[in-house]
Protein backbone atom coordinates (compact mmCIF):
# COMPACT_ATOMS: atom_id res chain seq x y z
CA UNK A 1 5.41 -19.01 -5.27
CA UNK A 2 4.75 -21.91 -7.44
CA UNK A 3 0.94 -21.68 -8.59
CA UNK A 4 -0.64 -24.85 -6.67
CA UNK A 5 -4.10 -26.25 -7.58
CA UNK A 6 -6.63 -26.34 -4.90
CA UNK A 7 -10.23 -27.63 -4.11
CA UNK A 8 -12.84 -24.19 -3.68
CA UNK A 9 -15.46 -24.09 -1.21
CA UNK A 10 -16.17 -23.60 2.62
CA UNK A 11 -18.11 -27.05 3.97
CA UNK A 12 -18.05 -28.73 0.77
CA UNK A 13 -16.72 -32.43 0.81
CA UNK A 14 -14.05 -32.68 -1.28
CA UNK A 15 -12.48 -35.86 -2.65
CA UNK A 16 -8.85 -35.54 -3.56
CA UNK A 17 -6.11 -38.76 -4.55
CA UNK A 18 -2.45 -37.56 -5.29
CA UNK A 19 -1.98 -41.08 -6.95
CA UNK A 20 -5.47 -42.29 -9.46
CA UNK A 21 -6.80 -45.23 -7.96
CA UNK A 22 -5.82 -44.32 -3.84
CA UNK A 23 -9.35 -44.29 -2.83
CA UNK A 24 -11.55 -46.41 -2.57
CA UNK A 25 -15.07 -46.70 -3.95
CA UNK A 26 -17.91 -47.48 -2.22
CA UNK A 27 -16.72 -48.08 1.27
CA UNK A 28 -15.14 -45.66 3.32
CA UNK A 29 -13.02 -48.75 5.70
CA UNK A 30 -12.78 -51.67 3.05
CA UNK A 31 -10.93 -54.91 4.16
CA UNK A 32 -8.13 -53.59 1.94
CA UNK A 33 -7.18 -50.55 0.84
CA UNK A 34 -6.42 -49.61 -2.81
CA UNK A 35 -2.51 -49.67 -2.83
CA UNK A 36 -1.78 -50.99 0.66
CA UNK A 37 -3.00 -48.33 2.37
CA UNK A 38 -4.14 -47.54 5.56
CA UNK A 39 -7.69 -45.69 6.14
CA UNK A 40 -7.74 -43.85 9.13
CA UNK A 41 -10.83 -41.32 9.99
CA UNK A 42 -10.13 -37.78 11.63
CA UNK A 43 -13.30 -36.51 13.26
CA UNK A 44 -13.57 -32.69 14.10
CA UNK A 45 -16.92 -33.38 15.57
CA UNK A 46 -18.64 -35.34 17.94
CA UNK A 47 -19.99 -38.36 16.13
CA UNK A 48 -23.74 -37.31 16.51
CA UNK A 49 -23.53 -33.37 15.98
CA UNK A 50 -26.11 -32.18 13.22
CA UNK A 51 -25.46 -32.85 10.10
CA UNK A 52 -24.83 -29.18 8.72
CA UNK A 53 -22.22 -29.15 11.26
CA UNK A 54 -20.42 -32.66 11.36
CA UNK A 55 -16.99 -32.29 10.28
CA UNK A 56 -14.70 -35.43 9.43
CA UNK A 57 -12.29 -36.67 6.96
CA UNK A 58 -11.53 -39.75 5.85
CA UNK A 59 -7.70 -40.74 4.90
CA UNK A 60 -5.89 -43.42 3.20
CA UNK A 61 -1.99 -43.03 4.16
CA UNK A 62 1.17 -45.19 4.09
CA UNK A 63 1.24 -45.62 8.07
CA UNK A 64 -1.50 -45.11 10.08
CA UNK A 65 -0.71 -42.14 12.91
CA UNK A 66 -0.95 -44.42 15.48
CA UNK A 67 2.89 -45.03 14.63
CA UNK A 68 4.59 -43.17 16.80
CA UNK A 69 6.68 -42.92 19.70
CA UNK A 70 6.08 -41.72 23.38
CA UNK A 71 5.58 -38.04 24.43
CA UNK A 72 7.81 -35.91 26.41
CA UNK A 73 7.32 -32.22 27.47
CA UNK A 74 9.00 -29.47 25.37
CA UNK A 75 9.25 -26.61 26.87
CA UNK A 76 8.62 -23.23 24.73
CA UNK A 77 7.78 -20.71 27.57
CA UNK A 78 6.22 -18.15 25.49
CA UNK A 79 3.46 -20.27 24.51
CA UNK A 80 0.55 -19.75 26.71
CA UNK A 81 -3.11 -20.88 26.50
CA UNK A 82 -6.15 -20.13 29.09
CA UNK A 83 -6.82 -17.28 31.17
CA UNK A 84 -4.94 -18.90 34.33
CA UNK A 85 -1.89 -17.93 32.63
CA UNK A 86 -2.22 -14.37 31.85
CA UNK A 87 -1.73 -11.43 33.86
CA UNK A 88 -4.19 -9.43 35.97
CA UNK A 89 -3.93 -5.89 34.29
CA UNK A 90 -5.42 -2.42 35.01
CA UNK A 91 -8.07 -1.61 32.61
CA UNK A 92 -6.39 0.34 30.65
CA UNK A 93 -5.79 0.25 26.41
CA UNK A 94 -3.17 -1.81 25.29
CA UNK A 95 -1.29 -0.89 22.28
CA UNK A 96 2.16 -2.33 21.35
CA UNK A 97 4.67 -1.56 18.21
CA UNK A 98 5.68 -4.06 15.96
CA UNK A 99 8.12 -6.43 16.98
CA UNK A 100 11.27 -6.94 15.52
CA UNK A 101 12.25 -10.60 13.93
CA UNK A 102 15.23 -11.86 15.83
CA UNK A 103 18.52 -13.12 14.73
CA UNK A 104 18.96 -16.42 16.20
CA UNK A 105 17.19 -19.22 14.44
CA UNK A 106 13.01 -19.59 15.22
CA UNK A 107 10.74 -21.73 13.42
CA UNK A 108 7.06 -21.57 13.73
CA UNK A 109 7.14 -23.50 16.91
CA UNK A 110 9.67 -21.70 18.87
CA UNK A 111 8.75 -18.43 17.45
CA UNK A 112 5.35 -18.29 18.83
CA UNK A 113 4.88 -15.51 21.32
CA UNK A 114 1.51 -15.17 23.19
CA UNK A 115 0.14 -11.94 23.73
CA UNK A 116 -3.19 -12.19 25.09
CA UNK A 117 -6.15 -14.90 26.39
CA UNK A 118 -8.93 -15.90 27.54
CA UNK A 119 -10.60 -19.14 28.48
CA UNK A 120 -9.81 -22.43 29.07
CA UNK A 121 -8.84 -25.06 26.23
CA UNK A 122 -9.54 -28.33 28.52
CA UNK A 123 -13.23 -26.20 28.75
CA UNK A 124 -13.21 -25.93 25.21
CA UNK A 125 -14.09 -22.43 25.62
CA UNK A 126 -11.71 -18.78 24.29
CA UNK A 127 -8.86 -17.91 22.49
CA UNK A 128 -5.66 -17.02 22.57
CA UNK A 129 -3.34 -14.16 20.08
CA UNK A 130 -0.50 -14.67 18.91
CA UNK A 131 2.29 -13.06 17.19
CA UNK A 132 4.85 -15.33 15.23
CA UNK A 133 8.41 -14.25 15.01
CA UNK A 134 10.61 -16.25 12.77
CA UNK A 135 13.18 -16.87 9.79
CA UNK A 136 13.64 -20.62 9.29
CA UNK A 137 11.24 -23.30 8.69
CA UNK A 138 10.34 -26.09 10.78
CA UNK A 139 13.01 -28.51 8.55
CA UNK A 140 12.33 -32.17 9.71
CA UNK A 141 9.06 -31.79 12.63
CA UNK A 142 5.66 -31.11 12.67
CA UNK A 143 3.34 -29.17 15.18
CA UNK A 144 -0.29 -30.81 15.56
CA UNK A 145 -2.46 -28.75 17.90
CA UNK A 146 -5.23 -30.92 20.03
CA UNK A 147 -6.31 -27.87 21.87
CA UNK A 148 -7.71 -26.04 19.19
CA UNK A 149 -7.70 -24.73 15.53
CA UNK A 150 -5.06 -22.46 14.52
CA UNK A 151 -6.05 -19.01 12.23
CA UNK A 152 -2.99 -17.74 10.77
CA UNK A 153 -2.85 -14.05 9.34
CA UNK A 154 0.43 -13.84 7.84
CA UNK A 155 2.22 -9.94 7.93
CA UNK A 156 5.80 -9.94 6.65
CA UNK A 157 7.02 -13.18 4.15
CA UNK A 158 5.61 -15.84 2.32
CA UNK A 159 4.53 -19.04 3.74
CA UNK A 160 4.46 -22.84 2.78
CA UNK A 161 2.10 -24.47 4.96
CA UNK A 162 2.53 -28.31 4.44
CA UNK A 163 -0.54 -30.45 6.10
CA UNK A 164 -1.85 -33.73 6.05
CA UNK A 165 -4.20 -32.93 2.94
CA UNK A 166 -1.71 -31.25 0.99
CA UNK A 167 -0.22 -27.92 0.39
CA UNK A 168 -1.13 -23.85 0.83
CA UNK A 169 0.52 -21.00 -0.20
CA UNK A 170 0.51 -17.63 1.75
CA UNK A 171 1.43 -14.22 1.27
CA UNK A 172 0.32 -11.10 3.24
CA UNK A 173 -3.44 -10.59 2.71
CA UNK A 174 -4.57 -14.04 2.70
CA UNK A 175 -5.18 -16.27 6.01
CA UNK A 176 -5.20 -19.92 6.81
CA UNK A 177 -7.73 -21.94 8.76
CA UNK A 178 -6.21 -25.41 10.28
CA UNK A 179 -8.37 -27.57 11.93
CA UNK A 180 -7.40 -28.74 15.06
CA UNK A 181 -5.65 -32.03 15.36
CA UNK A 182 -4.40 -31.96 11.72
CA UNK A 183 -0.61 -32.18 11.38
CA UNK A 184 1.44 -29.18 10.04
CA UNK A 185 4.71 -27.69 8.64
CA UNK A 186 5.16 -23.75 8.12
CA UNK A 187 8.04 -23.09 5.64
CA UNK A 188 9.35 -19.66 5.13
CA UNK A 189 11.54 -17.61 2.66
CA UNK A 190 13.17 -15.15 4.70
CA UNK A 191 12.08 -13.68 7.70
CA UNK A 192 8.35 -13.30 8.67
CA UNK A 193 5.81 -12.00 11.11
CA UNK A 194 2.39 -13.70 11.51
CA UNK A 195 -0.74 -13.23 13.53
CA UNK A 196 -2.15 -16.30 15.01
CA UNK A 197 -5.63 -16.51 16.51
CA UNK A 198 -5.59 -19.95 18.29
CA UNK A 199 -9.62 -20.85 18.70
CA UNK A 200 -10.23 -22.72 21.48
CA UNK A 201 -14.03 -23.05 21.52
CA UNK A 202 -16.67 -24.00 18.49
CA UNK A 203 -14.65 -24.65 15.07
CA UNK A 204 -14.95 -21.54 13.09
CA UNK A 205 -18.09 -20.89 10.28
CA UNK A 206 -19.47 -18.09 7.85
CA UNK A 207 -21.28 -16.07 9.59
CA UNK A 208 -25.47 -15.99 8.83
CA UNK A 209 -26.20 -13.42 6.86
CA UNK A 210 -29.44 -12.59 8.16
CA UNK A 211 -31.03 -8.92 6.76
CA UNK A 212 -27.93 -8.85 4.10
CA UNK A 213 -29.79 -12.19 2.10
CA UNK A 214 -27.78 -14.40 0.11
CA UNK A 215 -24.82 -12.37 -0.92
CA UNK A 216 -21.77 -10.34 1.08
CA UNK A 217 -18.88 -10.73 3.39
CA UNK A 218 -17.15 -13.80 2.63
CA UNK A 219 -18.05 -16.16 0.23
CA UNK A 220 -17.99 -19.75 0.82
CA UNK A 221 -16.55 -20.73 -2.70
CA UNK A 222 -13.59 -18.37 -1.88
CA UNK A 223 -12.18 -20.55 0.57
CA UNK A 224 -9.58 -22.96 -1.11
CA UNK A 225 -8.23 -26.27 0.03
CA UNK A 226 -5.42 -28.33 -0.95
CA UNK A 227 -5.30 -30.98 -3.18
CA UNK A 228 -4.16 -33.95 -1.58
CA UNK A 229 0.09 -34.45 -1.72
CA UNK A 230 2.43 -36.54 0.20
CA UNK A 231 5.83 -36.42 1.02
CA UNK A 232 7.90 -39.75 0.11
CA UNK A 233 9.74 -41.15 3.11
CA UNK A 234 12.68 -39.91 4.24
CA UNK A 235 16.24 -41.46 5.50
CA UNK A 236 15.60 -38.77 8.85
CA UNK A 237 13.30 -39.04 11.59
CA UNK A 238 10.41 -36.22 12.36
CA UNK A 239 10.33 -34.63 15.43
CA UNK A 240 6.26 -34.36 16.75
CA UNK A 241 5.25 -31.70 18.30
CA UNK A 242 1.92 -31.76 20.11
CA UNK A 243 -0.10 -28.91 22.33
CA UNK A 244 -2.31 -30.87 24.39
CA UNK A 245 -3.51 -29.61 27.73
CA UNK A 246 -2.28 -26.22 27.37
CA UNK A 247 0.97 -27.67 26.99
CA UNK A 248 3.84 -28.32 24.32
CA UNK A 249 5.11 -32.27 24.31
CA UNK A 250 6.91 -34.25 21.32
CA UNK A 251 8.51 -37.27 20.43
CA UNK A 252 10.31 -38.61 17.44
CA UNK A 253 8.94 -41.03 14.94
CA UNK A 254 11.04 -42.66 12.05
CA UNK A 255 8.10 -42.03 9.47
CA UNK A 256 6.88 -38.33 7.88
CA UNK A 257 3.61 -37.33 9.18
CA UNK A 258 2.45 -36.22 5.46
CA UNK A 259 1.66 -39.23 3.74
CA UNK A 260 -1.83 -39.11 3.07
CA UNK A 261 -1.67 -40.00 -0.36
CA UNK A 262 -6.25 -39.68 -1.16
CA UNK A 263 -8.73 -38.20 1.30
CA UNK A 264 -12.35 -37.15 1.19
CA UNK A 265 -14.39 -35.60 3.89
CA UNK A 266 -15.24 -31.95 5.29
CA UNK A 267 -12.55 -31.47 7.96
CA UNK A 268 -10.23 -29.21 5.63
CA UNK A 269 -7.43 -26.65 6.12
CA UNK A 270 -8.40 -23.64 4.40
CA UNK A 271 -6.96 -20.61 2.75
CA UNK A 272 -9.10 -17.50 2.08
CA UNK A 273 -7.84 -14.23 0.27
CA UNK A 274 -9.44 -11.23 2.19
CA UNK A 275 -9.82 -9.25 -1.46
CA UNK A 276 -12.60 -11.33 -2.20
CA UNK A 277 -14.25 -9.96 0.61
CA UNK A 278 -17.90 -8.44 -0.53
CA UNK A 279 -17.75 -5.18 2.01
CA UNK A 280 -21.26 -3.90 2.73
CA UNK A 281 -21.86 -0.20 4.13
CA UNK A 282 -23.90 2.72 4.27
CA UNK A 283 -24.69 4.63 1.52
CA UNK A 284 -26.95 7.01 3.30
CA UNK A 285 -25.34 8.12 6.55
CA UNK A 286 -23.58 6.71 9.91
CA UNK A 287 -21.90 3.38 9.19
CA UNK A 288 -22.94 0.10 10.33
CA UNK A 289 -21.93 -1.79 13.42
CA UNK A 290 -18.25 -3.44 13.01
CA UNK A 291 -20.09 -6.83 12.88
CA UNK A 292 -20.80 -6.23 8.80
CA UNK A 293 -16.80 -7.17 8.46
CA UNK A 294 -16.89 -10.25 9.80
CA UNK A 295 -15.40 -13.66 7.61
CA UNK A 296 -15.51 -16.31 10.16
CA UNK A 297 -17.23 -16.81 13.42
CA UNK A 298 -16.98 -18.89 16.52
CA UNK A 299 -19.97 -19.17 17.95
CA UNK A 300 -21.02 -19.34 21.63
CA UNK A 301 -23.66 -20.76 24.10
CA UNK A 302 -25.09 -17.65 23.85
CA UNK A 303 -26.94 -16.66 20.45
CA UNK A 304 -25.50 -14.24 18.77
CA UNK A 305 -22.26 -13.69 21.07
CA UNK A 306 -19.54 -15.29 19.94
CA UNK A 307 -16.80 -17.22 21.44
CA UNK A 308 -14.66 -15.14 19.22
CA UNK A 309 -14.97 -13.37 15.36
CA UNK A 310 -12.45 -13.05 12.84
CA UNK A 311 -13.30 -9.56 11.35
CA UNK A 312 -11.40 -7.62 8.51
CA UNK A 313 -10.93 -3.77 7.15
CA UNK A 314 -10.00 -4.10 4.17
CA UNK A 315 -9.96 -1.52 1.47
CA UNK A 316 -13.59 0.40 0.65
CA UNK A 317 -15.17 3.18 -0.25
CA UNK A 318 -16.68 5.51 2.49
CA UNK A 319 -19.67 7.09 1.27
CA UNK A 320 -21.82 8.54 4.32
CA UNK A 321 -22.89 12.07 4.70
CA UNK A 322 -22.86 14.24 7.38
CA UNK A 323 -21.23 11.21 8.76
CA UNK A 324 -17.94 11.23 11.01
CA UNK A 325 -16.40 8.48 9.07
CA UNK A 326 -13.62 6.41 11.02
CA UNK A 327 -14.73 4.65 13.88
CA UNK A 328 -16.70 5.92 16.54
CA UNK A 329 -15.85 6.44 20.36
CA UNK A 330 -16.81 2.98 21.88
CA UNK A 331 -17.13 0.59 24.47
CA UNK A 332 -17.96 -2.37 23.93
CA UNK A 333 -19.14 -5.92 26.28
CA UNK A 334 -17.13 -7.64 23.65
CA UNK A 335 -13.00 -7.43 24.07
CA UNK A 336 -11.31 -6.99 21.01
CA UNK A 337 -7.85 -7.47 20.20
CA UNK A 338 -6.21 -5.98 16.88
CA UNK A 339 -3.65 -6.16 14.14
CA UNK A 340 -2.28 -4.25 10.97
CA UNK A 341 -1.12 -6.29 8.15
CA UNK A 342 -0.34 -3.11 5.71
CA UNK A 343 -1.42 0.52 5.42
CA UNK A 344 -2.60 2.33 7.44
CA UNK A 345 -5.69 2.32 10.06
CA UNK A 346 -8.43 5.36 9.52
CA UNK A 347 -8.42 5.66 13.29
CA UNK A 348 -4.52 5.77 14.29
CA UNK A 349 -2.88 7.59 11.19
CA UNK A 350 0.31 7.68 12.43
CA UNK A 351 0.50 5.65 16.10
CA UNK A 352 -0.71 1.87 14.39
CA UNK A 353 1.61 0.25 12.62
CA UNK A 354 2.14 -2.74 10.63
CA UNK A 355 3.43 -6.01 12.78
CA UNK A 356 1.51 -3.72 15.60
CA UNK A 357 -1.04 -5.19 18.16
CA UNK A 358 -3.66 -3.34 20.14
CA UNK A 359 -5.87 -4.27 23.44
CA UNK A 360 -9.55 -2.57 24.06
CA UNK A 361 -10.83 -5.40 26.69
CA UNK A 362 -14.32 -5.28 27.69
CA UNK A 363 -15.49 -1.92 28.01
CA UNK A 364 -12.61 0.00 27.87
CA UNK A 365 -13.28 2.84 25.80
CA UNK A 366 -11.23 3.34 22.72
CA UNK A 367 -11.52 5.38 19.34
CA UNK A 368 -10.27 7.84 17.04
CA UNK A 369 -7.42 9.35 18.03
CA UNK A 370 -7.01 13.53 18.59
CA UNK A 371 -5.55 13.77 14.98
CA UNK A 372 -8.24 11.39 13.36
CA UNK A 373 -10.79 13.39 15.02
CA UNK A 374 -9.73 16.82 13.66
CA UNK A 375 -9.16 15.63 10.65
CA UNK A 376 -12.33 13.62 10.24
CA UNK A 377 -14.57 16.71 11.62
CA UNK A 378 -12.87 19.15 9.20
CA UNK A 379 -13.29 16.68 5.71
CA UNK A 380 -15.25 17.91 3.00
CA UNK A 381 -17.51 14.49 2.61
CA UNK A 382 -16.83 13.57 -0.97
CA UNK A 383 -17.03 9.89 -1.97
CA UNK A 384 -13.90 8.63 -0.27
CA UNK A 385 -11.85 5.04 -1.45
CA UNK A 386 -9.48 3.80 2.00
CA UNK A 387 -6.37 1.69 -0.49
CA UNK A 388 -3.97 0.05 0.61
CA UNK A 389 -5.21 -1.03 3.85
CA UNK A 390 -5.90 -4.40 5.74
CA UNK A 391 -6.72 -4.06 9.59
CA UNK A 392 -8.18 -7.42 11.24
CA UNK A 393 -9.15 -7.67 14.84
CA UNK A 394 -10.15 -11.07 17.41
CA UNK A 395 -13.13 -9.86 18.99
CA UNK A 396 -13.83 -12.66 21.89
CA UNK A 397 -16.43 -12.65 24.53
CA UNK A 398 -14.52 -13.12 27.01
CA UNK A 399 -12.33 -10.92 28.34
CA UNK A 400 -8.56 -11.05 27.41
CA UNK A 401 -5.43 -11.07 30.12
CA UNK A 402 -2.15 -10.17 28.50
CA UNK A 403 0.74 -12.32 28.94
CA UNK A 404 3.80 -11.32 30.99
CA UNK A 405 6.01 -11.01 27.78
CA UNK A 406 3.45 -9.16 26.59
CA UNK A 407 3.44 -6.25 29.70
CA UNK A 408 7.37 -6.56 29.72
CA UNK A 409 8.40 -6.37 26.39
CA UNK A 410 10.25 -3.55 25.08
CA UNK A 411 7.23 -2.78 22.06
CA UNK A 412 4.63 -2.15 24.63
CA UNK A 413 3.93 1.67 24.35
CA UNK A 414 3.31 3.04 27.61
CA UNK A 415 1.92 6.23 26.52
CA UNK A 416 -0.81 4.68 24.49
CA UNK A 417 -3.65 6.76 26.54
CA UNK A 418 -1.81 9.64 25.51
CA UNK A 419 -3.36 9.89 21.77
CA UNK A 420 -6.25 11.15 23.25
CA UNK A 421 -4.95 13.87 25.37
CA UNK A 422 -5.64 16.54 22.65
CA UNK A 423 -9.48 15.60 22.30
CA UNK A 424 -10.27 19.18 24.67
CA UNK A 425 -13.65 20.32 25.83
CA UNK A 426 -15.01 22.26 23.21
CA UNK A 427 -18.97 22.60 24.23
CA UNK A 428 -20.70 25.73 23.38
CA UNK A 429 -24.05 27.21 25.10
């Protein structure tokens, strides 16, 4: 990938002109413009949230967005959102196999394939996961999500995400945050798998730090946004594709939606490599609560619950003793919802695999599984480095309801439960 230069830091407000001169000074809406342009203001907050957490942007572009045509419905069936749409389920684990890229042509768009949800997006409340099959990129249209913000955790290819405020690069290990409303493109070289946690509830933060102090997890400067770029115009239309009310519409408009030639403001798409992550964990023995991996939270209503977390295992050192060292046996109020970018996962040596998925809803208990165990019981408890390893998991307060493709499709492994058949009674008097 071509090396790109970006802005650094979570919150800050950036200012960023592709062309010297583009913004103006002073005034945010002046009569005029600098160089004919249009200012146009994107708000990702209400108008009189706190200041700490008001989020806008201000842009100066060739057309306002306002320029447009009317809306239709497209229809991409596999694209759900809210709990109405999934399934009722028995409460059992969920686990499914990756799932292979198909031949026939899918973009971003059309090769979004909903696996589990929650909530409600007009109720501005849950989430929905994703998995993103596809091998062409979206040549020509744009997706811009009102319903929510859009996480993407990219598995298998590179990625060129083009935005309003310029450009970001993505390989495997690195994730994007796009705010909601903000325009998009996803390019791709070759085929590629992604993740996609679609946040319908409070925009996502850094989590407080609390007992840890002023250093750890995820640091704000680590988060990198684009530079501002614009596309010149085009002899083609773009094709506009909008989720709005749970649903999919577009329209056709003669102009490119990427002509933001300056901006300044907060409201940013981000891009955030997990090895900068500062992992923090017991040196003494047992290991902390999952929590301690978190990089970005949404929160709730309810302190300290959140609407959903974005929470990472990356590589570490495992250091405890007398300590039984993956994860414990759990069950948790919170539903959590997992992925495998690369490796392999302490807990499922050989049944969790890269492009895979699993489902532990709200207490359904889950764990180690019969191999894990034995092995973890038996270790001699040296100093121990996990490599090569980058598990992430959606961990939502509400509970999730797996799609239909989800139940039907052919990766869904139907003897999940069966990992934990050889965990036998072994209690001596």
């Amino acid at each position: 990938m071509t090396p790109r230069p970006y802005l650094a830091g979570f919150g800050n407000q950036f200012v960023s002109e592709a062309v010297a001169g583009a913004l103006p000074q002073g005034r945010n809406s002046p009569q005029r413009a600098p160089m004919g342009l249009y200012a146009e203001l994107i708000s990702g907050s209400a108008f009189t949230a706190p200041r700490h957490h008001n989020q806008r942007t201000w842009v100066y572009r060739r057309q306002p967005s306002v320029v447009t045509g009317a809306y239709t419905p497209y229809e991409q069936p596999c694209w759900k959102s809210g709990a109405a749409q999934g399934e009722a389920v028995a409460p059992d684990p969920l686990r499914w196999d990756p799932l292979a890229i198909p031949d026939e042509p899918l973009d971003f768009i059309d090769g979004l394939r909903t696996i589990a949800l929650n909530g409600d997006p007009d109720a501005q409340s849950g989430m929905a996961a994703h998995l993103v099959l596809m091998n062409r990129s979206m040549q020509g249209r744009a997706l811009v999500n009102a319903d929510g913000e859009m996480l993407i955790v990219p598995q298998q290819g590179e990625l060129e995400i083009v935005t309003e405020l310029g450009v970001l690069e993505l390989r495997p290990g690195e994730i994007a945050l796009l705010p909601r409303g903000i325009a998009f493109s996803v390019n791709v070289r070759g085929p590629s798998r992604a993740y996609v946690c679609e946040n319908h509830g409070a925009a996502f933060r850094l989590p407080e730090l609390g007992p840890i102090g002023s250093n750890g997890l995820a640091n704000p400067r680590d988060f990198l946004a684009p530079v501002a770029a614009f596309e010149e115009p085009q002899q083609r239309p773009y094709e506009i594709v909008r989720r709005f009310g749970a649903r999919l519409w577009r329209t056709t408009q003669a102009r490119t939606p990427f002509d933001v030639v300056a901006w300044h403001g907060n409201l940013a798409p981000f891009k955030y490599d997990t090895a900068n992550f500062m992992v923090i964990g017991s040196v003494s023995f047992d290991h902390p609560d999952p929590s301690i991996f978190t990089v970005l939270s949404s929160p709730s209503d309810t302190p300290g619950t959140a609407n959903c977390d974005f929470v990472i295992f990356p590589p570490r050192w495992l250091v405890g003793e007398d300590t039984f060292r993956p994860p414990w046996y759990h069950r948790n109020v919170m539903s959590e919802f997992m992925g495998l970018v690369h490796g392999q996962y302490d807990a499922k040596p050989g049944g969790f695999k890269p492009g895979g998925m699993s489902l532990h809803d709200c207490m359904i208990a889950h764990g180690p599984d019969a191999e894990a165990f034995d092995k973890a019981s038996r270790a001699e408890l040296a100093p121990h480095k996990l490599e090569d390893t980058l598990a992430f998991m959606f961990e939502s307060r509400w509970r999730f309801r797996p799609t239909a493709f989800a139940m039907q499709c052919d990766a869904l492994d139907r003897d999940y439960a069966g990992c934990w058949a050889g965990l036998n009674d072994h209690f001596t008097r």
